[in-house]
C-alpha atoms as a PDB file:
ATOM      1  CA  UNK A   1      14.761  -0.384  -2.933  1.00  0.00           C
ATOM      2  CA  UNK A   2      13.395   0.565   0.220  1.00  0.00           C
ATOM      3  CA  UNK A   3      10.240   1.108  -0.835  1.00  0.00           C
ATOM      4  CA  UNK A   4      10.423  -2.711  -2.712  1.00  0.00           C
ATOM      5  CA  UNK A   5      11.996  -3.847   0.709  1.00  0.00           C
ATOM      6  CA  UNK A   6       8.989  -2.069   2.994  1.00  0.00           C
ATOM      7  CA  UNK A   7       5.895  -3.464   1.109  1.00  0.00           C
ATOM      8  CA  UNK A   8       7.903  -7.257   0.844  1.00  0.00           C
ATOM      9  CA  UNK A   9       8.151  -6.841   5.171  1.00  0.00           C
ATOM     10  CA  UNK A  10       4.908  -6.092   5.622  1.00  0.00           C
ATOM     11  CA  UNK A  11       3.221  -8.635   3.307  1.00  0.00           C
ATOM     12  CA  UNK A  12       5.298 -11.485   4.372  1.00  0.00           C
ATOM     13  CA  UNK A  13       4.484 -10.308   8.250  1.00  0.00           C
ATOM     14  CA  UNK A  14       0.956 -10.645   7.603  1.00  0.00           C
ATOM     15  CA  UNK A  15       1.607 -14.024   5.386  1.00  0.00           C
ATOM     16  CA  UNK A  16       3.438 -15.249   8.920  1.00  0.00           C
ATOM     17  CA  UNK A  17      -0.034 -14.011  11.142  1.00  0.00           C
ATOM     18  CA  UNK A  18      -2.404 -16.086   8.650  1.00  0.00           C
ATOM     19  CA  UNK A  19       0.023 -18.912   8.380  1.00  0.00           C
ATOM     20  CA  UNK A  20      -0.112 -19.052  12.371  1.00  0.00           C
ATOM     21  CA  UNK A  21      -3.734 -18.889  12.117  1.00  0.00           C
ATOM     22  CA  UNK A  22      -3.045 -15.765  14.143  1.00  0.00           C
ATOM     23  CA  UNK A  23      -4.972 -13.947  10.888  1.00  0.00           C
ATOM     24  CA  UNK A  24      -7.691 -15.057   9.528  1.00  0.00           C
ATOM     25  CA  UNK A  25     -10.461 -13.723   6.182  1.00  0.00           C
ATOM     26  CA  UNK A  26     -12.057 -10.809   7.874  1.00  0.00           C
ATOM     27  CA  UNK A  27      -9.934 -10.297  11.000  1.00  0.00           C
ATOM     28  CA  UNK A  28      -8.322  -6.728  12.099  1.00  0.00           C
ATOM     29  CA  UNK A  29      -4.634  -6.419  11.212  1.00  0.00           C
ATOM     30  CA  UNK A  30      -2.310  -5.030  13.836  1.00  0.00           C
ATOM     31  CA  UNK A  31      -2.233  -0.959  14.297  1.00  0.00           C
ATOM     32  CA  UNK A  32       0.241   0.789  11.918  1.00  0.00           C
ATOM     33  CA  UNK A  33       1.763   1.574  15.708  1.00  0.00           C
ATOM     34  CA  UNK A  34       2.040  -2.469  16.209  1.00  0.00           C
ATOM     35  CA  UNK A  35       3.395  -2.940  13.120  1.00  0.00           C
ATOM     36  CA  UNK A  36       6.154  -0.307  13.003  1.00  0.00           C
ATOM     37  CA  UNK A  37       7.393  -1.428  16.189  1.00  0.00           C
ATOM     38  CA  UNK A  38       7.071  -5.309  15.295  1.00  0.00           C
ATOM     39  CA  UNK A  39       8.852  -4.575  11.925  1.00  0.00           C
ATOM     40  CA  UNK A  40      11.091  -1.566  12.979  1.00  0.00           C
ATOM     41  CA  UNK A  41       9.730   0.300   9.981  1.00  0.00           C
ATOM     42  CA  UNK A  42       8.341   3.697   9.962  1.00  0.00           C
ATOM     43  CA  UNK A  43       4.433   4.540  10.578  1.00  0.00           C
ATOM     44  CA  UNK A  44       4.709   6.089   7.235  1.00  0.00           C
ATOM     45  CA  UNK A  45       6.682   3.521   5.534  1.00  0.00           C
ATOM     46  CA  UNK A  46       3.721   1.100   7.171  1.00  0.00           C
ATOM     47  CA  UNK A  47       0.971   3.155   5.983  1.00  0.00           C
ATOM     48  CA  UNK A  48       2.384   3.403   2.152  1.00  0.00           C
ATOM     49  CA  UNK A  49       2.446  -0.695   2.194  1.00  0.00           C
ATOM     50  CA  UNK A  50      -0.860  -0.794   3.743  1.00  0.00           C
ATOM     51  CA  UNK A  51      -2.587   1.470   0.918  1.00  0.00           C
ATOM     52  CA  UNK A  52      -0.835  -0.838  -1.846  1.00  0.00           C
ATOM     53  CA  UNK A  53      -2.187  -3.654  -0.585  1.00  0.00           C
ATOM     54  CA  UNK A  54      -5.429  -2.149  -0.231  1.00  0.00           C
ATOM     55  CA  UNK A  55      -4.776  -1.654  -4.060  1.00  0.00           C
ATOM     56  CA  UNK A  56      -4.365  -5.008  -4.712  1.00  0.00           C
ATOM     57  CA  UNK A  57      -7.403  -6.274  -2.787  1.00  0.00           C
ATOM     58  CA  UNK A  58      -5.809  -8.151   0.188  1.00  0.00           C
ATOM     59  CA  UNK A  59      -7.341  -5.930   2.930  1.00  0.00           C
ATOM     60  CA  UNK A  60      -9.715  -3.389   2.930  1.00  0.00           C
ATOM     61  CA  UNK A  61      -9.378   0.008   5.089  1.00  0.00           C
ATOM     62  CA  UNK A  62     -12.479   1.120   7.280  1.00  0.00           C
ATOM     63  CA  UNK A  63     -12.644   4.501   8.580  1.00  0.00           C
ATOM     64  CA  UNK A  64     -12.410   4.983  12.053  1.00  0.00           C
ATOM     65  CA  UNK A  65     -11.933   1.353  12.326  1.00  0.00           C
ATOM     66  CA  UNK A  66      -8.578   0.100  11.045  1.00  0.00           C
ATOM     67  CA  UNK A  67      -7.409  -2.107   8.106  1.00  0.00           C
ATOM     68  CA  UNK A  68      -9.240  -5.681   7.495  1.00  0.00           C
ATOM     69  CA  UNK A  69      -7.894  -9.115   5.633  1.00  0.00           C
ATOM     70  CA  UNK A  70     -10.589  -9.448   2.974  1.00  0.00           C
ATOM     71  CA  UNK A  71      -9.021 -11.086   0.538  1.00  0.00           C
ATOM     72  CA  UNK A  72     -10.437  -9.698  -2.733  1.00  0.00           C
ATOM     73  CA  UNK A  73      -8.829 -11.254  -5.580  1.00  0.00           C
ATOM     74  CA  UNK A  74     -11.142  -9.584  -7.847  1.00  0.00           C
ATOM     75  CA  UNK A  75     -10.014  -5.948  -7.420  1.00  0.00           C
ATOM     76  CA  UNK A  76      -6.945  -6.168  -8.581  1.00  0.00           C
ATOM     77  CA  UNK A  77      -7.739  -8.071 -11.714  1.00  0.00           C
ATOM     78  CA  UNK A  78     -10.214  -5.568 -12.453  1.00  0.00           C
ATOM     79  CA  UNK A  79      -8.069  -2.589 -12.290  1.00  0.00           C
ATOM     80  CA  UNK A  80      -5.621  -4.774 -14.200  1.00  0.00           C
ATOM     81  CA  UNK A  81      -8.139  -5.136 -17.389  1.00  0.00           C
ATOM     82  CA  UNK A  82      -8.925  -0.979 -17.306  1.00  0.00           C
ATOM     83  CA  UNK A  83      -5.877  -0.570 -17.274  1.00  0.00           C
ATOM     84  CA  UNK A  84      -5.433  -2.843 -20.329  1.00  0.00           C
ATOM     85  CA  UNK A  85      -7.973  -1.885 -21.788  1.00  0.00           C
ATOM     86  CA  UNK A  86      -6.733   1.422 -21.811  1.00  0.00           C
ATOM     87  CA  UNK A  87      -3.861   0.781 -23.407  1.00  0.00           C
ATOM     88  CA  UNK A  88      -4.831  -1.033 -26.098  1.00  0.00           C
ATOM     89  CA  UNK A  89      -3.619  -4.274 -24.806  1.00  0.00           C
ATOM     90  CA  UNK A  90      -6.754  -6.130 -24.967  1.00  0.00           C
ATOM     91  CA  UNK A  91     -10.428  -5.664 -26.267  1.00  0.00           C
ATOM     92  CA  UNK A  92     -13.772  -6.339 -25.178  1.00  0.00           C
ATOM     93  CA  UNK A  93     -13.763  -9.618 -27.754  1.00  0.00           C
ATOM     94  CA  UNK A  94     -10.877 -11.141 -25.799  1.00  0.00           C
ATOM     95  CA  UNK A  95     -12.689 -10.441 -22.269  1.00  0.00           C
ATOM     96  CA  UNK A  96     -15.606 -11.969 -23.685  1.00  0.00           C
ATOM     97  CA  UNK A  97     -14.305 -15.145 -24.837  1.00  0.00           C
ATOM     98  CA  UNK A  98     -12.544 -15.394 -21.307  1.00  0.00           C
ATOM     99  CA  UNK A  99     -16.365 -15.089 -19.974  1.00  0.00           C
ATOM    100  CA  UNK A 100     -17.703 -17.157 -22.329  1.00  0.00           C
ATOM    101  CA  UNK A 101     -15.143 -20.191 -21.681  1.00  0.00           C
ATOM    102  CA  UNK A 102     -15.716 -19.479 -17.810  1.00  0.00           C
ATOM    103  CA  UNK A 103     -19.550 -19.973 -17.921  1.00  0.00           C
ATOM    104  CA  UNK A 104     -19.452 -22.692 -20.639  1.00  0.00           C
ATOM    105  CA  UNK A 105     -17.417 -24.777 -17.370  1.00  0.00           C
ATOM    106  CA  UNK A 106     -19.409 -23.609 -14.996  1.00  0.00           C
ATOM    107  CA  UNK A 107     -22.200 -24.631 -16.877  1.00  0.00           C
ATOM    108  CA  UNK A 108     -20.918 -28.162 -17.133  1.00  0.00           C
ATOM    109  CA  UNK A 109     -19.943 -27.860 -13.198  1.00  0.00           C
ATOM    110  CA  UNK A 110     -23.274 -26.561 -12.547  1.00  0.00           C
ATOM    111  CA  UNK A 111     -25.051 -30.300 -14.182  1.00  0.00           C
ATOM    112  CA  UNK A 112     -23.563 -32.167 -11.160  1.00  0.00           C
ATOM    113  CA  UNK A 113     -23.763 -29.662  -8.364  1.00  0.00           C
ATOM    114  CA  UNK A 114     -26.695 -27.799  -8.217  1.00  0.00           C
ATOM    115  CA  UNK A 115     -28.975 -27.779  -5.603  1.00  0.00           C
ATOM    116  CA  UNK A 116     -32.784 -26.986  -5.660  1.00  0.00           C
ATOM    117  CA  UNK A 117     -32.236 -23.749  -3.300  1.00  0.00           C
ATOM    118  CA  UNK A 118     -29.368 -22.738  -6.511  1.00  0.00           C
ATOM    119  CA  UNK A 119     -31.855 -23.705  -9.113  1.00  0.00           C
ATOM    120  CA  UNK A 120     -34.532 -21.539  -7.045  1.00  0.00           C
ATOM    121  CA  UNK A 121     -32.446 -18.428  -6.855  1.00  0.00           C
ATOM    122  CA  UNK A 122     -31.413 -19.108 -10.653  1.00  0.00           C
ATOM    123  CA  UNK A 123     -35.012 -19.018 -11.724  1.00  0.00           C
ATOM    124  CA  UNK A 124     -35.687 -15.860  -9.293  1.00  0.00           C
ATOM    125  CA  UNK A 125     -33.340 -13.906 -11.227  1.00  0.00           C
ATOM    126  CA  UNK A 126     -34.781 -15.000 -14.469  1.00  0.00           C
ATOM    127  CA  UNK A 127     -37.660 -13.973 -13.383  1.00  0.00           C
ATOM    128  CA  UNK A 128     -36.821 -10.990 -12.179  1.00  0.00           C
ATOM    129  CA  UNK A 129     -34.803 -10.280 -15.716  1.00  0.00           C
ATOM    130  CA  UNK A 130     -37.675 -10.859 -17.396  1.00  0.00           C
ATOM    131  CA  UNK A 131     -39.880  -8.157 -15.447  1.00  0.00           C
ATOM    132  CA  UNK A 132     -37.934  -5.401 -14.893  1.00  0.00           C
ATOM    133  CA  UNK A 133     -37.515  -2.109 -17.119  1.00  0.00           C
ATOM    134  CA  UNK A 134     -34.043  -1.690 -18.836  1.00  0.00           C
ATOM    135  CA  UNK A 135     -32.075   0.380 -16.453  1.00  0.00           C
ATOM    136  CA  UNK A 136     -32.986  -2.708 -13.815  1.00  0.00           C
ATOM    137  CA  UNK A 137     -32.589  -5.399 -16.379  1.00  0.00           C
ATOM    138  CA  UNK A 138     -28.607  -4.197 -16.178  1.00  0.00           C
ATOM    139  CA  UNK A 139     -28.619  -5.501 -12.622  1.00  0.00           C
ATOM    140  CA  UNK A 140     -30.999  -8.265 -13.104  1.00  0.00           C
ATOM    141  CA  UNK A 141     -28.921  -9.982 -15.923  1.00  0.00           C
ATOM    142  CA  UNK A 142     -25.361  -9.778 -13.514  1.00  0.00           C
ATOM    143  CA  UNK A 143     -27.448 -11.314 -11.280  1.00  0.00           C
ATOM    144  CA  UNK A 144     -28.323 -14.330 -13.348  1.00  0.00           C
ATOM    145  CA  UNK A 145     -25.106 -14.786 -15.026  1.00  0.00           C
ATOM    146  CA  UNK A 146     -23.256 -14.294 -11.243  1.00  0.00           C
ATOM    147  CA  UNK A 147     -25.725 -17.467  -9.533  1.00  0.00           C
ATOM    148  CA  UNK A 148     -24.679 -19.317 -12.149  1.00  0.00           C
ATOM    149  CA  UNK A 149     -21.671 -19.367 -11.882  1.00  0.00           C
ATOM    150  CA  UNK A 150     -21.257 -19.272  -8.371  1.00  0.00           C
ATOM    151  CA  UNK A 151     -22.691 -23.080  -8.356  1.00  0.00           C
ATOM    152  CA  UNK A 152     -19.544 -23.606  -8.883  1.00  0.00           C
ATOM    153  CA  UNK A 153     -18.113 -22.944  -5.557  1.00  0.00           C
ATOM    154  CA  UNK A 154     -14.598 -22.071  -7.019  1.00  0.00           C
ATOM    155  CA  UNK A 155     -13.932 -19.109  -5.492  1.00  0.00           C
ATOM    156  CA  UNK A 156     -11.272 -18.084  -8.399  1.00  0.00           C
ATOM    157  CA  UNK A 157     -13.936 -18.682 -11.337  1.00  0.00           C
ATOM    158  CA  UNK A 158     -16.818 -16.674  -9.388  1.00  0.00           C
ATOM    159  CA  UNK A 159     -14.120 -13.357  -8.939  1.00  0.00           C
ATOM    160  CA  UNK A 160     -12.720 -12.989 -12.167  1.00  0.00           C
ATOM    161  CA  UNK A 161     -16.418 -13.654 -13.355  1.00  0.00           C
ATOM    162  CA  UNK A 162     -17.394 -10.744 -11.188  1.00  0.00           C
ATOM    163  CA  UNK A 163     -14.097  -8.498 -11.924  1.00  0.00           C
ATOM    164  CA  UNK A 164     -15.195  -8.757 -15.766  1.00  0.00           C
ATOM    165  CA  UNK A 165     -18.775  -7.525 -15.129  1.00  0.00           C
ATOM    166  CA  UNK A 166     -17.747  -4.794 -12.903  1.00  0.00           C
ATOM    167  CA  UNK A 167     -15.935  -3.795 -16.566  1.00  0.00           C
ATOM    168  CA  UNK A 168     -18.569  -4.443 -18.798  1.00  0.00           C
ATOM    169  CA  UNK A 169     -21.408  -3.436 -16.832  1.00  0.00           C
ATOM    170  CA  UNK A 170     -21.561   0.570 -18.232  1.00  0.00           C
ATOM    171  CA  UNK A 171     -22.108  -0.889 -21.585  1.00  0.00           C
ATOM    172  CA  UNK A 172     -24.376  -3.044 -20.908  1.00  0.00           C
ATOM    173  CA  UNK A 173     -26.583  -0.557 -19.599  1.00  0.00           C
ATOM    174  CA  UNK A 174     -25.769   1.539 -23.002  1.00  0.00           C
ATOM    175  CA  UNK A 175     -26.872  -0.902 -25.339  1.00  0.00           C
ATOM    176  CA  UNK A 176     -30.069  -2.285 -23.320  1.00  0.00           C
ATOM    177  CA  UNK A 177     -31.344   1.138 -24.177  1.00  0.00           C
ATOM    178  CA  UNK A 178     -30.801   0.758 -27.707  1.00  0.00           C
ATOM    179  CA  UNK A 179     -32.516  -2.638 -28.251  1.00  0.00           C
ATOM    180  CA  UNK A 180     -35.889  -2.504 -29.916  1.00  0.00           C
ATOM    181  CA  UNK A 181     -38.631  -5.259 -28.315  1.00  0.00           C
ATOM    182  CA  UNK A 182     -37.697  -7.621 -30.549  1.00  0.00           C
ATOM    183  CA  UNK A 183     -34.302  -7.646 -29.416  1.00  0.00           C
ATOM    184  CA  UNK A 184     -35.255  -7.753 -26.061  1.00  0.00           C
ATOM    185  CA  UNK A 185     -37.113 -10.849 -26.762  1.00  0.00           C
ATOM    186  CA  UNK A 186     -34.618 -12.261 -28.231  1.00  0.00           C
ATOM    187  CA  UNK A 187     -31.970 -11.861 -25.300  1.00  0.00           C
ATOM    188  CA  UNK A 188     -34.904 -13.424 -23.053  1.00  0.00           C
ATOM    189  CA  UNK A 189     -35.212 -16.414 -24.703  1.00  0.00           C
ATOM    190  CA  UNK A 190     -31.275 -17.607 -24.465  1.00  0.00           C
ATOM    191  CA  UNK A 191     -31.982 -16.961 -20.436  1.00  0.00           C
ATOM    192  CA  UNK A 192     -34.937 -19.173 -20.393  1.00  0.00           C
ATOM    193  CA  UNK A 193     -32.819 -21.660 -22.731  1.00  0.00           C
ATOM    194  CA  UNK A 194     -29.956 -21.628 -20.289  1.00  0.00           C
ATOM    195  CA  UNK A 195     -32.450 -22.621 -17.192  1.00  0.00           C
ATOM    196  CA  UNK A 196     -34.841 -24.880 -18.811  1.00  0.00           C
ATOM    197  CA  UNK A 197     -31.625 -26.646 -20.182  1.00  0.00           C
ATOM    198  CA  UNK A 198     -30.303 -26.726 -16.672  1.00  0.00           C
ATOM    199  CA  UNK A 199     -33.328 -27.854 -15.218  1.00  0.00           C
ATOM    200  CA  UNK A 200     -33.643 -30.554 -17.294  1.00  0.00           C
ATOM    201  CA  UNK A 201     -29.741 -32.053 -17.060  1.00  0.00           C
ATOM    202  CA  UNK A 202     -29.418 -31.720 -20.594  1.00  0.00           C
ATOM    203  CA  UNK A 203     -25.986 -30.424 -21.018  1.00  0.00           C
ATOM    204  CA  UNK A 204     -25.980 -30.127 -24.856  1.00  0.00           C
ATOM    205  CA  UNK A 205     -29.263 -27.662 -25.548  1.00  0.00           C
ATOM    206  CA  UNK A 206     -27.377 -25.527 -22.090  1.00  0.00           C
ATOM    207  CA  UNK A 207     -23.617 -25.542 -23.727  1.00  0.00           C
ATOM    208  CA  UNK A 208     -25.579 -24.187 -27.143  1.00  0.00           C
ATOM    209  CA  UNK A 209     -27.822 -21.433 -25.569  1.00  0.00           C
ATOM    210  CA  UNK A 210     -24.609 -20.043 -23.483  1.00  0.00           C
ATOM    211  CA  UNK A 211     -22.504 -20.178 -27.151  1.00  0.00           C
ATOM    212  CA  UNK A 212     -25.275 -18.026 -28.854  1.00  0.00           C
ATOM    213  CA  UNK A 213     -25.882 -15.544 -25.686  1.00  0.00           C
ATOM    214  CA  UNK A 214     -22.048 -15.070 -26.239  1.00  0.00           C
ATOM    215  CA  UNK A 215     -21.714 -14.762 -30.226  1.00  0.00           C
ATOM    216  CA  UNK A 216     -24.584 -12.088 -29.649  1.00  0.00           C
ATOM    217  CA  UNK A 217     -22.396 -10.181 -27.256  1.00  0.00           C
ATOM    218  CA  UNK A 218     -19.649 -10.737 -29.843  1.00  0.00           C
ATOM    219  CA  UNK A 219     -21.846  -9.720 -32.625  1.00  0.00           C
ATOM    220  CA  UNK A 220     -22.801  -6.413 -30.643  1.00  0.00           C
ATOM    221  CA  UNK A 221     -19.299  -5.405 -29.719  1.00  0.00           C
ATOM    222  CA  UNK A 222     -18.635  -5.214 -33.336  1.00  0.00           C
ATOM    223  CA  UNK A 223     -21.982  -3.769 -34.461  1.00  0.00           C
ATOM    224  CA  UNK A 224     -21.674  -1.140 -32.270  1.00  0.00           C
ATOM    225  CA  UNK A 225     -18.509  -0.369 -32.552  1.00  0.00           C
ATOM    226  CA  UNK A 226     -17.013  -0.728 -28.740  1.00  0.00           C
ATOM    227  CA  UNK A 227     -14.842  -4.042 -28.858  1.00  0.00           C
ATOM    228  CA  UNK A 228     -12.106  -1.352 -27.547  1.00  0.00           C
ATOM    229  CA  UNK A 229     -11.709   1.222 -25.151  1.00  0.00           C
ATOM    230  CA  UNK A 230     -10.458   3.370 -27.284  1.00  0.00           C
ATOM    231  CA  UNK A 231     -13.074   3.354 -29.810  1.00  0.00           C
ATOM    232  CA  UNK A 232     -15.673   4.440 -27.016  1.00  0.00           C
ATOM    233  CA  UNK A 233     -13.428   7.278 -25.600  1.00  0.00           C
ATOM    234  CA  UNK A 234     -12.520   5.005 -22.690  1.00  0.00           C
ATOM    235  CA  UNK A 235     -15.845   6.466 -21.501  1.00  0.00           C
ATOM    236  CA  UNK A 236     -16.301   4.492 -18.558  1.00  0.00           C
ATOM    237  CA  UNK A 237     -14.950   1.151 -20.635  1.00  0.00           C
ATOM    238  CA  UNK A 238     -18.573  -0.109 -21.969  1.00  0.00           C
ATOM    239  CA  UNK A 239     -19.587  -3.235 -23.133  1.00  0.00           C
ATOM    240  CA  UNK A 240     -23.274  -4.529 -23.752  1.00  0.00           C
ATOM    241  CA  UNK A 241     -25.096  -7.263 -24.251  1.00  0.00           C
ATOM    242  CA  UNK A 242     -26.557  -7.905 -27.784  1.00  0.00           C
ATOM    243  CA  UNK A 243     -28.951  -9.923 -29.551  1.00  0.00           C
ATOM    244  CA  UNK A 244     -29.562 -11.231 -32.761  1.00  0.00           C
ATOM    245  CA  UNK A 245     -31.045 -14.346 -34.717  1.00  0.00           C
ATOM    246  CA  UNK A 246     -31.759 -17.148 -31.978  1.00  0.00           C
ATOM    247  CA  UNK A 247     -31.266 -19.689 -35.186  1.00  0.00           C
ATOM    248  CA  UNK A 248     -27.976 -18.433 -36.199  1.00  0.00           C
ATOM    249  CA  UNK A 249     -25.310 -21.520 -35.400  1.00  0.00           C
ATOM    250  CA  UNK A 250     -22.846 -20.461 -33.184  1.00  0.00           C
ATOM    251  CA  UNK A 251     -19.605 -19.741 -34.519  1.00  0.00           C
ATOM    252  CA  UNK A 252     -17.526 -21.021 -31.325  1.00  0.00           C
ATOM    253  CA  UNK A 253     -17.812 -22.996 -28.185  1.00  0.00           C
ATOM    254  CA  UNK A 254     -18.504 -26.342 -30.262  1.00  0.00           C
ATOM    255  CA  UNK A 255     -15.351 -28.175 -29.389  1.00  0.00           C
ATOM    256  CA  UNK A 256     -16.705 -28.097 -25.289  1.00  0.00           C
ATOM    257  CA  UNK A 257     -20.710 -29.390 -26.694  1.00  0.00           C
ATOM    258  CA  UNK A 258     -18.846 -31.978 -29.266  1.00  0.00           C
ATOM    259  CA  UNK A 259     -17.222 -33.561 -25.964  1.00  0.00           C
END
């Protein structure tokens, strides 16, 4: 109960120095020293809440420097899904379809918001996907999906986005390295889809080449046998990005293009 009653003083004190304005997104919190006198809690009791909170992504501790309000809503949902993952709770098929709806609304969010500098970086990282070898391409294609979505501007959208990737990122790098050239062509051509689609406002042809990049990915976890953790070993909880027949229909995502 103490412990319960140290971390709910400490979060609520540093609620009370944000609500104040006191506190803002990427200020320096108080010393542990401040705090344990402010609170009358110990420096250790301080330092324990600190660290949890850390955990959970609400500040970020810099050595030599002190403890920061960061904000990071994405950490903790990441560690949440390994975690998961781990246990069997959820697969790689679930995360994807919670990917797949994501960027299916961003897409539509993207037809009315998108400025020519967005567009530009968009087609920079297409570009750039398109170029590099397959250990790059890993990095390349995060970067695509991630400007994307970040046209958005919903801050909630873009970290979970970003929390999943951090997840699936290992396996994408697994299974790039598997793909023959036809494959690899493949992949490419749902990017270029996705952008020319943008590009041109038309938010049918855009809704279908996201559905099919994400029935490939489907199609791949199960091919490859890694829609779990546990079927990979929990070796660093891969995913990948697959490819297959750019004619197939896709078998979801039609009740968002039938709108």
């Amino acid at each position: 109960m103490r412990d319960e009653k140290t971390y709910t003083n400490v979060i609520q004190y540093i609620k009370n120095l944000v609500q104040m304005g006191e506190l803002t997104e990427g200020d320096k919190l108080p010393t542990e020293r401040e705090m344990s006198l402010t609170l009358d809690l110990s420096r250790n009791s301080i330092r324990e809440a600190l660290r949890t909170m850390e955990t959970l992504g609400i500040i970020e501790s810099r050595q030599g420097s002190g403890n920061y309000l960061v904000g990071n809503i994405g950490k903790a949902f990441k560690e949440t899904l390994i975690m998961m993952l781990l246990m069997s709770k959820i697969n790689y098929h679930e995360i994807n379809e919670v990917r797949r709806a994501i960027e299916l609304q961003a897409y539509e969010i993207a037809l009315n918001k998108t400025s020519e500098e967005q567009l530009s970086k968009i087609n920079e990282s297409l570009v750039s996907l398109e170029h590099e070898k397959a250990d790059e391409r890993i990095k390349r294609d995060r970067e695509f999906h991630h400007e994307l979505v970040k046209t958005t501007k919903n801050t909630i959208m873009i970290a979970i986005m970003e929390a999943m990737a951090d997840v699936f990122e290992n396996g994408i790098s697994h299974n790039l390295q598997e793909m023959d050239e036809k494959d690899l062509e493949k992949e490419m051509q749902y990017h270029k889809e996705i952008v020319e689609s943008l590009q041109k406002q038309d938010r049918e042809a855009g809704l279908l080449a996201l559905t099919k990049h994400y029935d490939l990915i489907d199609k791949n976890l199960t091919s490859s046998g890694q829609s779990s953790a546990s079927t990979s070993g929990g070796r660093d909880l891969p995913d990948s990005v697959g490819v297959g027949d750019p004619g197939e229909m896709p078998h979801s995502g039609n009740e968002l293009m039938s709108k």
